[in-house]
C-alpha atoms as a PDB file:
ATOM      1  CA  UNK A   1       0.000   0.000   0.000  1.00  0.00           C
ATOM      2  CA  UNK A   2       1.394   3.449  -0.874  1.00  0.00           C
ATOM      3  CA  UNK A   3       0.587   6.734  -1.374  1.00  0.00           C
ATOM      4  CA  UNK A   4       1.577   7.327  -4.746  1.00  0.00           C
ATOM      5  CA  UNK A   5      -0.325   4.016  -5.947  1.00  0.00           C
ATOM      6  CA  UNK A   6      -3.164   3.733  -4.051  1.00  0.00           C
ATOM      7  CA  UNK A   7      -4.022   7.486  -2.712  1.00  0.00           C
ATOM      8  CA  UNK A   8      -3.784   6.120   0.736  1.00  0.00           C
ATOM      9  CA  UNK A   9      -1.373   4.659   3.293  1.00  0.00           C
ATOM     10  CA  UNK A  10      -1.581   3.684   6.941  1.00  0.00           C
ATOM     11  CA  UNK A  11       0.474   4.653   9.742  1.00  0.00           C
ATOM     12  CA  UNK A  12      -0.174   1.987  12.075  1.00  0.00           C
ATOM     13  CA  UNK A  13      -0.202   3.106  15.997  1.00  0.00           C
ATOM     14  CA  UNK A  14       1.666   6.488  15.614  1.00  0.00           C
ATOM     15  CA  UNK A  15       0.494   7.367  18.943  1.00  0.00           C
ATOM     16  CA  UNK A  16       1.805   6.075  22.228  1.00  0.00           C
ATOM     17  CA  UNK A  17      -0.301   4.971  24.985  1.00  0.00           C
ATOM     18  CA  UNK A  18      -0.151   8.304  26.561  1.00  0.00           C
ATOM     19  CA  UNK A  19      -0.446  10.639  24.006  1.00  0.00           C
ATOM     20  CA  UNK A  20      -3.440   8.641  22.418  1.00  0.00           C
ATOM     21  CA  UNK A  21      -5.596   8.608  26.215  1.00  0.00           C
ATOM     22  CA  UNK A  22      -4.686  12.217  26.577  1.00  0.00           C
ATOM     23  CA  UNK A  23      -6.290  12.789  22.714  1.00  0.00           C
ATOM     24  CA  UNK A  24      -9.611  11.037  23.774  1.00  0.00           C
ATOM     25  CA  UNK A  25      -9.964  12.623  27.113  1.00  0.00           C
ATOM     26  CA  UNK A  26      -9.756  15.983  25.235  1.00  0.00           C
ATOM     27  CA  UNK A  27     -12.281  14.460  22.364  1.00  0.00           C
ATOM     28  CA  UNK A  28     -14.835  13.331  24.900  1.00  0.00           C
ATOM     29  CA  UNK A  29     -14.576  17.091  26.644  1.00  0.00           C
ATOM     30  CA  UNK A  30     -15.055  18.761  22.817  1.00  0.00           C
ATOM     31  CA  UNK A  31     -18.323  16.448  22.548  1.00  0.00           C
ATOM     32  CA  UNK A  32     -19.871  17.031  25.376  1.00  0.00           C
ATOM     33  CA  UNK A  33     -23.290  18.654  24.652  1.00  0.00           C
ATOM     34  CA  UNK A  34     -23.033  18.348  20.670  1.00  0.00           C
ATOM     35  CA  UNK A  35     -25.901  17.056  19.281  1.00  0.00           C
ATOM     36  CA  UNK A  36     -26.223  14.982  15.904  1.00  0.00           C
ATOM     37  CA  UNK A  37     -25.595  16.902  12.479  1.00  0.00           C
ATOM     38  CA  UNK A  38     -28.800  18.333  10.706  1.00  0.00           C
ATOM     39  CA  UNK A  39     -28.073  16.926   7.316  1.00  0.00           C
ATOM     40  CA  UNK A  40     -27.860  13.176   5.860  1.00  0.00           C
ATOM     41  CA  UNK A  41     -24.049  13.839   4.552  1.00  0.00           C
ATOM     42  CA  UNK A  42     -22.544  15.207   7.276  1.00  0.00           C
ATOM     43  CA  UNK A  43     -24.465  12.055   9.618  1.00  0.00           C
ATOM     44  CA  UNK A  44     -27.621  12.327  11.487  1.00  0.00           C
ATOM     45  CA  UNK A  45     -26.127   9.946  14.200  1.00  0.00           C
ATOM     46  CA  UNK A  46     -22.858  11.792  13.699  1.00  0.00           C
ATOM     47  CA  UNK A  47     -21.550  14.336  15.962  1.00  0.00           C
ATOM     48  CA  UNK A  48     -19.015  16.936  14.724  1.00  0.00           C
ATOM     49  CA  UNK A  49     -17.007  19.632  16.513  1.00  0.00           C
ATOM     50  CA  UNK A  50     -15.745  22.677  14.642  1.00  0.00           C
ATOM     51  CA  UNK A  51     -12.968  25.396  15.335  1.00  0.00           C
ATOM     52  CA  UNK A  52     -10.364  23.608  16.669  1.00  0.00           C
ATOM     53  CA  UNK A  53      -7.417  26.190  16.618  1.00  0.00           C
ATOM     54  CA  UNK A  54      -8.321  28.087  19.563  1.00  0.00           C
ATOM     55  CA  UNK A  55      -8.301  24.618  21.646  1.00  0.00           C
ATOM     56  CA  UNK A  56      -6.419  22.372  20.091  1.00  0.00           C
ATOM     57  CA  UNK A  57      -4.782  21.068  23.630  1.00  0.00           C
ATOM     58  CA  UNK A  58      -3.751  17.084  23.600  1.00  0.00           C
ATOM     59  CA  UNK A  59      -4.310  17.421  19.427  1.00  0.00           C
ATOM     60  CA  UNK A  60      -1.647  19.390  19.078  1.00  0.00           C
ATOM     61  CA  UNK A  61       0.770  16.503  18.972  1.00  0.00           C
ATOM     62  CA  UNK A  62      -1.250  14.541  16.056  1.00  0.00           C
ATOM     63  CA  UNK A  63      -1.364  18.095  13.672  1.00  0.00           C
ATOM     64  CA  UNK A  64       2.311  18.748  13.991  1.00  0.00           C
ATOM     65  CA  UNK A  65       3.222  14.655  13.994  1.00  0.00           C
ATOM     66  CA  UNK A  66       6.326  14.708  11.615  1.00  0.00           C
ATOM     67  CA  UNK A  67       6.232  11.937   9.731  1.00  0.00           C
ATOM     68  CA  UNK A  68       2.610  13.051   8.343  1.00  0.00           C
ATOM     69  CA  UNK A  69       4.065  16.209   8.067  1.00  0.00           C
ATOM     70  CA  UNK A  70       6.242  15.118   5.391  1.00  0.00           C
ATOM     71  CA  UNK A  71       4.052  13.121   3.512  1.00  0.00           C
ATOM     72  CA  UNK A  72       1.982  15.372   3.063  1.00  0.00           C
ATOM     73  CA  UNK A  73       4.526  18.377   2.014  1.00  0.00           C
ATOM     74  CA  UNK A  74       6.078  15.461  -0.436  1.00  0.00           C
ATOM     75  CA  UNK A  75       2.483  15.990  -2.297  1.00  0.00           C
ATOM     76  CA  UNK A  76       1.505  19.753  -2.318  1.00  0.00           C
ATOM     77  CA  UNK A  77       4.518  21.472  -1.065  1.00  0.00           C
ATOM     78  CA  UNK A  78       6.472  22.986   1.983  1.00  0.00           C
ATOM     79  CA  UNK A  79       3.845  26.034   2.139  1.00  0.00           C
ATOM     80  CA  UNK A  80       0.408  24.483   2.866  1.00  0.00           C
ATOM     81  CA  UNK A  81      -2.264  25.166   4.850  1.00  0.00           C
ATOM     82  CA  UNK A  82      -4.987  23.491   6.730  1.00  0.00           C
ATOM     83  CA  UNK A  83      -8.511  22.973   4.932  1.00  0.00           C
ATOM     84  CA  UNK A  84     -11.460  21.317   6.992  1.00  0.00           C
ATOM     85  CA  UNK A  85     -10.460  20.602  10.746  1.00  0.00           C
ATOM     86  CA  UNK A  86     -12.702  18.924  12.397  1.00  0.00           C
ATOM     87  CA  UNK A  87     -13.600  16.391  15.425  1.00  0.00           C
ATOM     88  CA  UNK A  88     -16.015  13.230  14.260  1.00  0.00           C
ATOM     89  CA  UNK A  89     -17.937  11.237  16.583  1.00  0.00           C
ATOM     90  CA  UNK A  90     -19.915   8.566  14.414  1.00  0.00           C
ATOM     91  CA  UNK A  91     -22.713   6.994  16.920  1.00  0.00           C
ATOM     92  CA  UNK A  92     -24.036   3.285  16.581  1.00  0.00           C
ATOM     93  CA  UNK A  93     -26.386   3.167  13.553  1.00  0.00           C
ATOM     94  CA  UNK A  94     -25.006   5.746  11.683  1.00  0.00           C
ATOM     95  CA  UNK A  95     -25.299   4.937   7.912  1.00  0.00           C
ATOM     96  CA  UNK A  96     -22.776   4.758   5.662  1.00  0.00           C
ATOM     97  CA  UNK A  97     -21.773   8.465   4.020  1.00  0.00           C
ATOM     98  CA  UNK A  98     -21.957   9.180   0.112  1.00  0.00           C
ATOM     99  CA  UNK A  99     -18.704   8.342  -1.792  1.00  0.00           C
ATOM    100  CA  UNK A 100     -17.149  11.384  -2.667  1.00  0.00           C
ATOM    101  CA  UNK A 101     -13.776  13.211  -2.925  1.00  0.00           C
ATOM    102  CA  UNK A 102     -12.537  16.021  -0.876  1.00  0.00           C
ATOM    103  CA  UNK A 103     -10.999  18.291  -3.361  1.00  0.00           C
ATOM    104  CA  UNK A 104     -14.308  17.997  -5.284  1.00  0.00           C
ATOM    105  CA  UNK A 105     -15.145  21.356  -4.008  1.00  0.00           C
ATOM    106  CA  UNK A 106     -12.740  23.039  -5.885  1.00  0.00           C
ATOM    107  CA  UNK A 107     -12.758  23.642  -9.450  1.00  0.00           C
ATOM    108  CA  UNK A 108      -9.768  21.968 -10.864  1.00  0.00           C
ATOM    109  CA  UNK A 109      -8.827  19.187 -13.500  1.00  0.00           C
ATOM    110  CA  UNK A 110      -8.974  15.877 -11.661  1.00  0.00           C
ATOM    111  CA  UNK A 111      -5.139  15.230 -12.385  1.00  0.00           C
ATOM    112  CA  UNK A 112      -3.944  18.275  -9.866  1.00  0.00           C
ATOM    113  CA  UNK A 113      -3.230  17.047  -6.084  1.00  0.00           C
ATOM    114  CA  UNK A 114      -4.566  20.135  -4.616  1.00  0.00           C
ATOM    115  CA  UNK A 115      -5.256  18.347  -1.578  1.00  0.00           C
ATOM    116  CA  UNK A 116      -3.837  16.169   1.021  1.00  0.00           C
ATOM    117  CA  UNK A 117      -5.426  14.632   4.188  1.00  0.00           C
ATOM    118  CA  UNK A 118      -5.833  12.780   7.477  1.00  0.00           C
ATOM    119  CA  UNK A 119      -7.728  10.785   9.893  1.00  0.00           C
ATOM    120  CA  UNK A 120      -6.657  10.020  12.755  1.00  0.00           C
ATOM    121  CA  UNK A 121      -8.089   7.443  14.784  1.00  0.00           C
ATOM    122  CA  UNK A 122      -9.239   7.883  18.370  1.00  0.00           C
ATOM    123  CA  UNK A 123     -10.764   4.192  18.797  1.00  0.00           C
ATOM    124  CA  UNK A 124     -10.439   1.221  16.595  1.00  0.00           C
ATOM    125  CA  UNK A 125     -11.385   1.488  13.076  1.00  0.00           C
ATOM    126  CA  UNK A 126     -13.045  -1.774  12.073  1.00  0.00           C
ATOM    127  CA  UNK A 127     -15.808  -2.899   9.086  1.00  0.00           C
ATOM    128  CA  UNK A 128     -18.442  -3.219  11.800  1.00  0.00           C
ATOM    129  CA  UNK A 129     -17.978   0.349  13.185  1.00  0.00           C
ATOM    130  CA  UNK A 130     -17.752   1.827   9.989  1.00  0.00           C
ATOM    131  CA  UNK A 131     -14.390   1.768   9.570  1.00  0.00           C
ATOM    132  CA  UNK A 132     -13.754   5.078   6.606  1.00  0.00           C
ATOM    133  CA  UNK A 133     -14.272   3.239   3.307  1.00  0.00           C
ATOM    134  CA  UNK A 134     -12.304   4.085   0.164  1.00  0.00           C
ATOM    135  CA  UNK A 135     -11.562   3.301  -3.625  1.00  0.00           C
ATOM    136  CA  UNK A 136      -7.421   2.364  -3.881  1.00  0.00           C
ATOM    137  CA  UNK A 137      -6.026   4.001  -6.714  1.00  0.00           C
ATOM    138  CA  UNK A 138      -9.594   6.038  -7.141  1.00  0.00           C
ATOM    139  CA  UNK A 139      -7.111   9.294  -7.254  1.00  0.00           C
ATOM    140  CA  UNK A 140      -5.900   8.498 -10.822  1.00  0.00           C
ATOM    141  CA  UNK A 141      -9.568   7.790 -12.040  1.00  0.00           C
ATOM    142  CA  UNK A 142     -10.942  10.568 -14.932  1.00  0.00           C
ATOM    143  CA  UNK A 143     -13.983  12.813 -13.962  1.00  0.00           C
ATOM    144  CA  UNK A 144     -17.292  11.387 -14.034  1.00  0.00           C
ATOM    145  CA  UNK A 145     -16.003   7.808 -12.702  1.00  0.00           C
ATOM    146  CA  UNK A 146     -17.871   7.179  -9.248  1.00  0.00           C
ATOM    147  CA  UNK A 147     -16.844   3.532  -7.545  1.00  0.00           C
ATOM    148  CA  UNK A 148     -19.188   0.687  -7.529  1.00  0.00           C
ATOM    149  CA  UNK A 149     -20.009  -0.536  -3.869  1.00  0.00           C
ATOM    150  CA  UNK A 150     -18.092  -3.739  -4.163  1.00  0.00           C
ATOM    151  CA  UNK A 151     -14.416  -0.937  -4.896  1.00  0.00           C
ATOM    152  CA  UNK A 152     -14.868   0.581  -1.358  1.00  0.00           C
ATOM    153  CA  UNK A 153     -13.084  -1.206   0.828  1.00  0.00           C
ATOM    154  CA  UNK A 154     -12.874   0.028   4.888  1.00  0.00           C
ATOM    155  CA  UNK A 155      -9.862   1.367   6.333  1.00  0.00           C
ATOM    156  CA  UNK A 156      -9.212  -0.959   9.252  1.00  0.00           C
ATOM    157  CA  UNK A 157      -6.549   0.352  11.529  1.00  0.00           C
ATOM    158  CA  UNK A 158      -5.827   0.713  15.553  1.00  0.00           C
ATOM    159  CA  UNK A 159      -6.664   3.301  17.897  1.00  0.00           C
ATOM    160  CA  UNK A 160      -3.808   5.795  17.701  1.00  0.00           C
ATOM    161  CA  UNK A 161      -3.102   4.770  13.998  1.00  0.00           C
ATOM    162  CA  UNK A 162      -3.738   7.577  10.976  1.00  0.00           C
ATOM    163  CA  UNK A 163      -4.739   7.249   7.275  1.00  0.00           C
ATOM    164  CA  UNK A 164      -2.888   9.979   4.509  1.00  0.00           C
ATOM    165  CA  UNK A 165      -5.111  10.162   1.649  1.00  0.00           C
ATOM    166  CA  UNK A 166      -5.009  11.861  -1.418  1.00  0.00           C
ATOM    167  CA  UNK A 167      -8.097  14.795  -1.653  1.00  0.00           C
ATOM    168  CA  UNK A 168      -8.747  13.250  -5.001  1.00  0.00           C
ATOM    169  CA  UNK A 169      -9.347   9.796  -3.233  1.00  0.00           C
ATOM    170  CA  UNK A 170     -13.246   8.198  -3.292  1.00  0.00           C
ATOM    171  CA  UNK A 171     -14.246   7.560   0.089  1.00  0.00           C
ATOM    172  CA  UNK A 172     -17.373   7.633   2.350  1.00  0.00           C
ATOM    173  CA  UNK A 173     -17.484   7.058   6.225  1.00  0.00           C
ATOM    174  CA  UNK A 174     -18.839   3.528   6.734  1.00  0.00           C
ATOM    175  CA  UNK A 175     -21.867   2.389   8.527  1.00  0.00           C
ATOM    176  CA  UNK A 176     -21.868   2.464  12.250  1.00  0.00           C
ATOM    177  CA  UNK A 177     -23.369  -1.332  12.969  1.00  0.00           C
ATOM    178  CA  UNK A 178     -21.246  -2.212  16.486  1.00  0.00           C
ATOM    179  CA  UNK A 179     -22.547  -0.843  19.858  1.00  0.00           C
ATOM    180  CA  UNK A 180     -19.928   2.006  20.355  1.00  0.00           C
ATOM    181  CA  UNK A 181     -18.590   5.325  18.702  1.00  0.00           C
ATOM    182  CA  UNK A 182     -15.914   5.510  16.326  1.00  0.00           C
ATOM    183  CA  UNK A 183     -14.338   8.932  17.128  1.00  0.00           C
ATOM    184  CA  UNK A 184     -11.754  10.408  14.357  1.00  0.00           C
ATOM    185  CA  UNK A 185      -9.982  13.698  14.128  1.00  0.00           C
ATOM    186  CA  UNK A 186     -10.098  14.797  10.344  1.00  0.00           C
ATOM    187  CA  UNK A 187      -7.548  17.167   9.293  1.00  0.00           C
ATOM    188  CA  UNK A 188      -7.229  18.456   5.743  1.00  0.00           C
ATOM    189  CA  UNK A 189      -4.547  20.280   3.963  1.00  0.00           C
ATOM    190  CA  UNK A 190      -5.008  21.811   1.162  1.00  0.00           C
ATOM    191  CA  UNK A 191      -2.218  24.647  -1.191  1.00  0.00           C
ATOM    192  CA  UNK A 192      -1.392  27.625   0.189  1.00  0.00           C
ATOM    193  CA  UNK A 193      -3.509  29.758  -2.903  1.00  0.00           C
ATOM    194  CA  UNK A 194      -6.735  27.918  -2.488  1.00  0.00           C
ATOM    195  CA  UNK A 195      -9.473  29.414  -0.163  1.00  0.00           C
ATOM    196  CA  UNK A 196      -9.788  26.846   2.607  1.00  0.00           C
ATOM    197  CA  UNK A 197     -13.162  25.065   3.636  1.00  0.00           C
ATOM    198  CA  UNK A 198     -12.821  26.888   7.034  1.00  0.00           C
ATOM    199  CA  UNK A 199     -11.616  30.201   7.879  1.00  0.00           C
ATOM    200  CA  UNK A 200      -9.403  29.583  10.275  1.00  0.00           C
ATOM    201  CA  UNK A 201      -8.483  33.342  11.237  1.00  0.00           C
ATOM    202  CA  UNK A 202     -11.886  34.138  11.703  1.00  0.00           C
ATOM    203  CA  UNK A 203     -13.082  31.020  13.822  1.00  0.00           C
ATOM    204  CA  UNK A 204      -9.588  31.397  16.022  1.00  0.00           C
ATOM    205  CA  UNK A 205      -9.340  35.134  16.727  1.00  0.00           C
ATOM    206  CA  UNK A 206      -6.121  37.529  16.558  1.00  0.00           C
ATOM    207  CA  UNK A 207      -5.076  36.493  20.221  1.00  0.00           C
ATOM    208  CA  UNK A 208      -5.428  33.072  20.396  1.00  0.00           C
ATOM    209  CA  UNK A 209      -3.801  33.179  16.816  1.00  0.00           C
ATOM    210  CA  UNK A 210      -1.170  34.370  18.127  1.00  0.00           C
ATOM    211  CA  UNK A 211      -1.023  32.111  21.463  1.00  0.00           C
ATOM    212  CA  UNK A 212       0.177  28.808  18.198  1.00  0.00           C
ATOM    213  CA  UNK A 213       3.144  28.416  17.348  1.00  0.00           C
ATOM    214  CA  UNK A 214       4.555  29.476  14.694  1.00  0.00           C
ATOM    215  CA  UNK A 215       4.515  26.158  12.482  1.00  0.00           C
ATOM    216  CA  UNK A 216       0.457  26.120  13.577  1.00  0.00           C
ATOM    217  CA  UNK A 217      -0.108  29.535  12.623  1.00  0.00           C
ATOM    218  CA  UNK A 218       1.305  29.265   8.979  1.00  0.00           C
ATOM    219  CA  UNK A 219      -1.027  25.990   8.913  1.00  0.00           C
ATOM    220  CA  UNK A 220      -3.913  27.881  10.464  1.00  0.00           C
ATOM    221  CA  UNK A 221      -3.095  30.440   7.256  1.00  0.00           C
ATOM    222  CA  UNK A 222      -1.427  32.935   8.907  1.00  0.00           C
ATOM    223  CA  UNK A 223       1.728  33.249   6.542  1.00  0.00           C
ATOM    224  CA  UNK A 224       2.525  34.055   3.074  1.00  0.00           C
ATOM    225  CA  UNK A 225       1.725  31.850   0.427  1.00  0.00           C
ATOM    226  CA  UNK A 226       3.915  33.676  -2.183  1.00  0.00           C
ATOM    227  CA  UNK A 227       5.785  37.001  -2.473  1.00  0.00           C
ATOM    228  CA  UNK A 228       2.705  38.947  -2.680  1.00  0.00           C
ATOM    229  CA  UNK A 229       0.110  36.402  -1.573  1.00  0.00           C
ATOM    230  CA  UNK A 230      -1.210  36.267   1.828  1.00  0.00           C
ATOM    231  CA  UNK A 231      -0.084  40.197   3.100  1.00  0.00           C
ATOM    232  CA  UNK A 232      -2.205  42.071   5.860  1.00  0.00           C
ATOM    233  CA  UNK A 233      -2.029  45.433   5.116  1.00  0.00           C
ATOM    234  CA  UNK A 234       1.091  45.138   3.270  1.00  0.00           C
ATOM    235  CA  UNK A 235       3.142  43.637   5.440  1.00  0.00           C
ATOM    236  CA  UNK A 236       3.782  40.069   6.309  1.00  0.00           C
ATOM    237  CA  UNK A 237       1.266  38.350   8.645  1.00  0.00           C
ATOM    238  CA  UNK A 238       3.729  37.358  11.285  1.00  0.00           C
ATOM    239  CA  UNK A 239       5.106  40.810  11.257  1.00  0.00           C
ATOM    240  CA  UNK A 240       1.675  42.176  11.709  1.00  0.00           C
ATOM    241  CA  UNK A 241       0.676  40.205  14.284  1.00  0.00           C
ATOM    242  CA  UNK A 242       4.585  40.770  16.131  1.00  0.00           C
ATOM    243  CA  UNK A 243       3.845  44.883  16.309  1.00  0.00           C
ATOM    244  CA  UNK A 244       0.014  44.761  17.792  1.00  0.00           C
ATOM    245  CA  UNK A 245       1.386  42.561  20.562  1.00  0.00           C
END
């Protein structure tokens, strides 16, 4: 299974013990008083938390994990920025999601990797939870071509594991049969030019914005994305943000 070939790959149990309880404990505290989405795509049984940047506490560590770093600057570059960031509980009987691809939302030609993402697995990721379910090598396929059920296949994988996917990689969150929630943190990544699916400034605010570090910050889109693309009143964010301190 790579990357390249299959628009996926698995990093089995990239989380230690620690790290991983300290990532639930925070999950469960996010989730407490969200109710169910209002829509059949984003899950009816499905809970999802929102603006993350501001309180990103035990996350932190899973956002910044090097190793995913790298794979995904080896696709879209050095200079990227978050998309969607978001927190996904999937309840028991939650249906299975609508295949679709991430970087559908933008209008480009199928062959450009504008997008790069992750999920990161909180509990066990198994077919009768509904383990994420995807298309291998759906990335390469032309527009128009949507999989057949019997190409999805689920993503099993550990608690504490991750899954980098190409945005132009078929999937669909699976059907939640077992007797538990499947919790994920979904983070996507997307080139530095594109307008993200969240505004990350906005959601965060200038102070706690500034509370990240810098590597976050640049991620949250604070940072230029080119010589004269990202400025804040002509100057460079991180300069701008440096002399209202």
């Amino acid at each position: 299974m790579t990357l390249e070939r299959d628009g996926f790959v698995v990093l089995p149990g990239r989380l230690d013990a620690e790290r991983l309880a300290a990532a639930v404990e925070h999950a469960d505290r996010l989730l407490e008083g969200v109710g169910w989405s209002d829509n059949d795509f984003d899950g009816r049984k499905t809970r999802r938390v929102y603006s993350l940047m501001g309180r990103l506490g035990a996350f932190e560590p899973l956002l910044t994990h090097p190793e995913v770093r790298s794979l995904v600057a080896a696709r879209i570059g050095d200079v990227h920025q978050f998309g969607m960031l978001f927190l996904s509980a999937v309840d028991p009987g939650q249906g299975a999601q609508s295949p679709h691809f991430d970087a559908g939302v933008y209008p480009l030609p199928r062959d450009v990797e504008a997008e790069t993402n992750v999920i990161w697995a909180l509990d066990d990721f198994t077919a009768e939870n509904g383990a994420t379910l995807v298309a291998p090598g759906s990335h390469r396929w032309p527009a128009g071509r949507r999989p057949r059920p019997e190409e999805l296949v689920p993503v099993v994988m550990a608690a504490g594991s991750a899954v980098v996917y190409s945005g132009r990689l078929w999937h669909a969150a699976g059907h939640n049969r077992g007797a538990a929630t499947r919790r994920a943190l979904i983070c996507e990544h997307v080139l530095p030019w594109l307008r993200p699916a969240d505004n990350h400034g906005l959601a965060t605010g200038v102070e706690r914005l500034r509370a990240l570090s810098p590597q976050l910050r640049r991620l949250a889109g604070v940072g230029m994305a080119g010589e004269f693309l990202g400025l804040v009143a002509g100057q460079d964010p991180e300069r701008w943000l440096a002399e209202r301190s």
